[in-house]
Protein backbone atom coordinates (compact mmCIF):
# COMPACT_ATOMS: atom_id res chain seq x y z
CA UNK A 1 -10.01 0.60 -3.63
CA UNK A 2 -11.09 -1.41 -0.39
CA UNK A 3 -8.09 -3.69 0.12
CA UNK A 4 -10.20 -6.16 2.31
CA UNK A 5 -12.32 -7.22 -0.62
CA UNK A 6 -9.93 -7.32 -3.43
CA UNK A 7 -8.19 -10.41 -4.62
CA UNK A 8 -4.35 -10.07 -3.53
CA UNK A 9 -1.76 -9.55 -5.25
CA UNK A 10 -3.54 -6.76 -7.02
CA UNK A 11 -1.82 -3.08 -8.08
CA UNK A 12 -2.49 0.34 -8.01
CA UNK A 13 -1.32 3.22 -9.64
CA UNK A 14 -2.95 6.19 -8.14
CA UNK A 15 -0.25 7.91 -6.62
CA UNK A 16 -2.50 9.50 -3.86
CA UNK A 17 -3.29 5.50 -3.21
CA UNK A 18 0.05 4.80 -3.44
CA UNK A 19 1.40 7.40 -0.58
CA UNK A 20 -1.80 5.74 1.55
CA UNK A 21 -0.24 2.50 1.18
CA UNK A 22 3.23 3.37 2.02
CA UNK A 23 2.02 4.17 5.29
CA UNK A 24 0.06 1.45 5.93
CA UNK A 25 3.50 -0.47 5.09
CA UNK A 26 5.30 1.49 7.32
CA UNK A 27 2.43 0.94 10.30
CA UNK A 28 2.16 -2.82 9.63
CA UNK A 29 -0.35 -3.34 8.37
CA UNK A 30 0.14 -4.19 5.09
CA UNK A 31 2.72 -5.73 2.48
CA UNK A 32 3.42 -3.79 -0.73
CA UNK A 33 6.03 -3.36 -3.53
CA UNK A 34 6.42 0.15 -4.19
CA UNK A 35 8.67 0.84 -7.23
CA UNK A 36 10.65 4.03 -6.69
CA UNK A 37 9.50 7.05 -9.20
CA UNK A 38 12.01 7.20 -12.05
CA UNK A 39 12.48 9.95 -14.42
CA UNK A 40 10.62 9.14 -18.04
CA UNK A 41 12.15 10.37 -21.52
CA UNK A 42 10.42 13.13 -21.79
CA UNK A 43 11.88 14.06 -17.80
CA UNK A 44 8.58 13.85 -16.04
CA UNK A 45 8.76 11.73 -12.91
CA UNK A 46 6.99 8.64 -13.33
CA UNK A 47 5.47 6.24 -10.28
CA UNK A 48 4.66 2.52 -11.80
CA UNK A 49 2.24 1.18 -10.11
CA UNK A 50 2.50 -0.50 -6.20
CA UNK A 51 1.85 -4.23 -6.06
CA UNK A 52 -0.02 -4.95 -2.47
CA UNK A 53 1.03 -8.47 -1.47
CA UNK A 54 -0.81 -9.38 1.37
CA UNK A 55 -2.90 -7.69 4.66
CA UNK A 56 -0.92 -8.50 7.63
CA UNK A 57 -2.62 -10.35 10.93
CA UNK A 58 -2.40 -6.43 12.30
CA UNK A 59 -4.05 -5.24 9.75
CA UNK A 60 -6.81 -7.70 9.53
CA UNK A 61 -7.13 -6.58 13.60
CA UNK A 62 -7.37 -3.01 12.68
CA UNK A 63 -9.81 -3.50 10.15
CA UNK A 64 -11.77 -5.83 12.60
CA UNK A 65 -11.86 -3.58 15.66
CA UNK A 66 -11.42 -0.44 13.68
CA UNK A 67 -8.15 0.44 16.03
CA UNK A 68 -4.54 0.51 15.01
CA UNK A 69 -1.82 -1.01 17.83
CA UNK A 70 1.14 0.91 19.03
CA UNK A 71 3.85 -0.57 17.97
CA UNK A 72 6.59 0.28 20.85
């Protein structure tokens, strides 16, 4: 999924996606609601679905000049 081109809020609920996006959270660079995995009735542990909110203003930079920003 190309975040850039999608309509916002959208969701997701590859969990290989999902673990991409809560780094990008934790970088900056994007907003998302990440339920936390819960155990289902037949105790397999379940991920719903992430909600991305919004690319930040870094993000949008990253994506522009392909670079991400230290932080510190």
């Amino acid at each position: 999924m190309e975040l850039s081109q999608t309509q916002r809020p959208c969701t997701q609920a590859d969990p290989a996606l999902i673990d991409r996006m809560r780094l990008l959270d934790a970088a900056g660079l994007i907003k998302v609601i990440i339920p936390p995995a819960h155990v289902d009735c037949d105790d397999c542990l379940r991920q719903d679905p992430a909600t991305v909110l919004e690319i930040t203003p870094r993000g949008w930079e990253a994506l522009r000049t392909k670079v991400i920003a230290d932080a510190s």
